[in-house]
Protein backbone atom coordinates (compact mmCIF):
# COMPACT_ATOMS: atom_id res chain seq x y z
CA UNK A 1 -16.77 49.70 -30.93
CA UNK A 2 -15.06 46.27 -30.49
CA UNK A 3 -16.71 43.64 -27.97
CA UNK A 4 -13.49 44.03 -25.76
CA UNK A 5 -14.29 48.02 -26.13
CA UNK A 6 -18.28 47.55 -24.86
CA UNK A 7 -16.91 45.70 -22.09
CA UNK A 8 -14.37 47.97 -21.13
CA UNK A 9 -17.02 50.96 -21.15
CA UNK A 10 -19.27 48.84 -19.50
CA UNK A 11 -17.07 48.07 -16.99
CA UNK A 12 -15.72 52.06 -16.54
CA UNK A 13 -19.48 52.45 -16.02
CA UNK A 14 -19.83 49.97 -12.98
CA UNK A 15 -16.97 51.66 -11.05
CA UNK A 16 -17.98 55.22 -11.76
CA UNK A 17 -21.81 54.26 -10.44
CA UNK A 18 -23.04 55.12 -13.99
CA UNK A 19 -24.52 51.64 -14.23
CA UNK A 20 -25.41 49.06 -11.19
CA UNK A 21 -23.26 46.44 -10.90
CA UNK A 22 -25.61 43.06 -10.89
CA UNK A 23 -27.49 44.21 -13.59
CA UNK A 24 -24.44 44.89 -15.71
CA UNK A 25 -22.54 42.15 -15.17
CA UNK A 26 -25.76 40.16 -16.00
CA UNK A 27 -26.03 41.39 -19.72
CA UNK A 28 -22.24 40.64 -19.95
CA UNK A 29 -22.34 37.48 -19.23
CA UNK A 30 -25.51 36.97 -21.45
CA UNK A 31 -23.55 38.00 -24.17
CA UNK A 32 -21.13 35.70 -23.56
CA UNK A 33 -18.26 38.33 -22.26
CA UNK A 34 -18.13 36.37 -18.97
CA UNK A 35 -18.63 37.76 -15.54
CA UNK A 36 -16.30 38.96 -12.66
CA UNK A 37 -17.03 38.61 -9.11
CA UNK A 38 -17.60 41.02 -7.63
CA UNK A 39 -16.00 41.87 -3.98
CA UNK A 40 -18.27 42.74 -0.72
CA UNK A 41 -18.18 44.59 1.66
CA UNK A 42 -20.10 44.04 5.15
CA UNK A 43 -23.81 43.56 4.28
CA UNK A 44 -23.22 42.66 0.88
CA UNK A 45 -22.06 46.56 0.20
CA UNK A 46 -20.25 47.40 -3.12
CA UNK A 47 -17.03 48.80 -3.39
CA UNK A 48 -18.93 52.32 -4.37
CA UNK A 49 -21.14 51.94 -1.47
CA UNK A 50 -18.53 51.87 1.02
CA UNK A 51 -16.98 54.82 -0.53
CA UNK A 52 -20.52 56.36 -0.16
CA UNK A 53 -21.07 55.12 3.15
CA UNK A 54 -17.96 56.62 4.41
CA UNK A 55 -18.45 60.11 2.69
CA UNK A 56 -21.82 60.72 4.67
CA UNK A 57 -20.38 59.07 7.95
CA UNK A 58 -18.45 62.31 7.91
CA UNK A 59 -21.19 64.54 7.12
CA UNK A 60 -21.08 64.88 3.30
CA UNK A 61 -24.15 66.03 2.19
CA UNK A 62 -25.63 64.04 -1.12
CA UNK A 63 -24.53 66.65 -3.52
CA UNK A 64 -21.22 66.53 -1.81
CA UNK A 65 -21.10 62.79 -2.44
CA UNK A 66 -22.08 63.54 -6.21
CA UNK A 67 -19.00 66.44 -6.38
CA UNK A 68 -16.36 64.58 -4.77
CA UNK A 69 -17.40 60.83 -6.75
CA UNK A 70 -17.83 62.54 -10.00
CA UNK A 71 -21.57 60.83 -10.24
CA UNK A 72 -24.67 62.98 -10.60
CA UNK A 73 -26.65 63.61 -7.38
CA UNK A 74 -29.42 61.06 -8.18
CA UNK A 75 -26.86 57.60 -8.14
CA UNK A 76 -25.58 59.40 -4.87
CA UNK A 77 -29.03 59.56 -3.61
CA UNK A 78 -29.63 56.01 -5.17
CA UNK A 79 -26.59 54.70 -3.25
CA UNK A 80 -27.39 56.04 -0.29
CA UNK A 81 -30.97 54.46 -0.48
CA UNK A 82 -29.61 50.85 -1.45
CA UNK A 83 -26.78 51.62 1.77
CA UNK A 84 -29.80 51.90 3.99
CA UNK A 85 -31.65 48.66 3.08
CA UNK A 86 -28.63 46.43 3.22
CA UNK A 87 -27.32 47.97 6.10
CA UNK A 88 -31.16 48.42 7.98
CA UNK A 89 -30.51 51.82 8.80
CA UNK A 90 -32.82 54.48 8.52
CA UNK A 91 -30.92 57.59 8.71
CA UNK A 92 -27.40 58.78 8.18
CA UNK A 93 -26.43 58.27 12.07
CA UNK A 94 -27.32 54.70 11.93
CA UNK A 95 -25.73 54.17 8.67
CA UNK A 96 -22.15 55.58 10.39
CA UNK A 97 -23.05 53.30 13.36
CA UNK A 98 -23.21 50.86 11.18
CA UNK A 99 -19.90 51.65 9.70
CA UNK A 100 -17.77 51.88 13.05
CA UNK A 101 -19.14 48.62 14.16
CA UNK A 102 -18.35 47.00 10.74
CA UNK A 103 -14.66 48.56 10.53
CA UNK A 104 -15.06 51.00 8.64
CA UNK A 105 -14.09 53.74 9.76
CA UNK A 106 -11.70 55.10 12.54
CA UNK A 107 -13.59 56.84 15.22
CA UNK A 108 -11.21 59.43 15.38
CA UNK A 109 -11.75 60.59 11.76
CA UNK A 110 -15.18 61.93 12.40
């Protein structure tokens, strides 16, 4: 595989949740491949992690999250566990709180 290969595959694997983000990006750019920044949501929440957050604001279960993301069920439960510490919630109904105040979601899609 070509450099610009690893990076692509590297890079599939950040979206898809395969691989954390920070951590990633870190051994790219110590291998010289450069970084990207990375956009945040509220609470320094990832791209993914919103996605995740609003899945279980509706009531998707973790293996739901895993189904409908195409990830296995422990980087759903993973992201659901880092959406809790940034966020400070401590269960699912704080988490969606969390997510109305912060824009979100529309109240009238749960």
């Amino acid at each position: 595989m070509t450099d610009k290969q690893a990076v692509s595959a590297m890079r599939d694997a950040i979206r898809s949740g395969a691989l954390d983000g920070d951590a990633a990006e870190a051994v790219l750019s110590a291998a010289g491949n450069g970084t990207r920044r990375r956009v945040s949501g509220p609470a320094g929440l990832t791209p993914r992690e919103v996605e995740v957050l609003i899945l279980i604001s509706r009531g998707a279960q973790t293996g739901e999250v895993a189904d409908q993301l195409g990830i296995s069920r422990k980087t759903a439960g993973t992201h659901i566990e880092r959406i809790y510490t940034k966020t400070g919630a401590s269960s699912r109904s704080t988490a969606t709180l969390f997510a109305l105040r912060n824009g979100l979601l529309d109240p009238l899609d749960l």
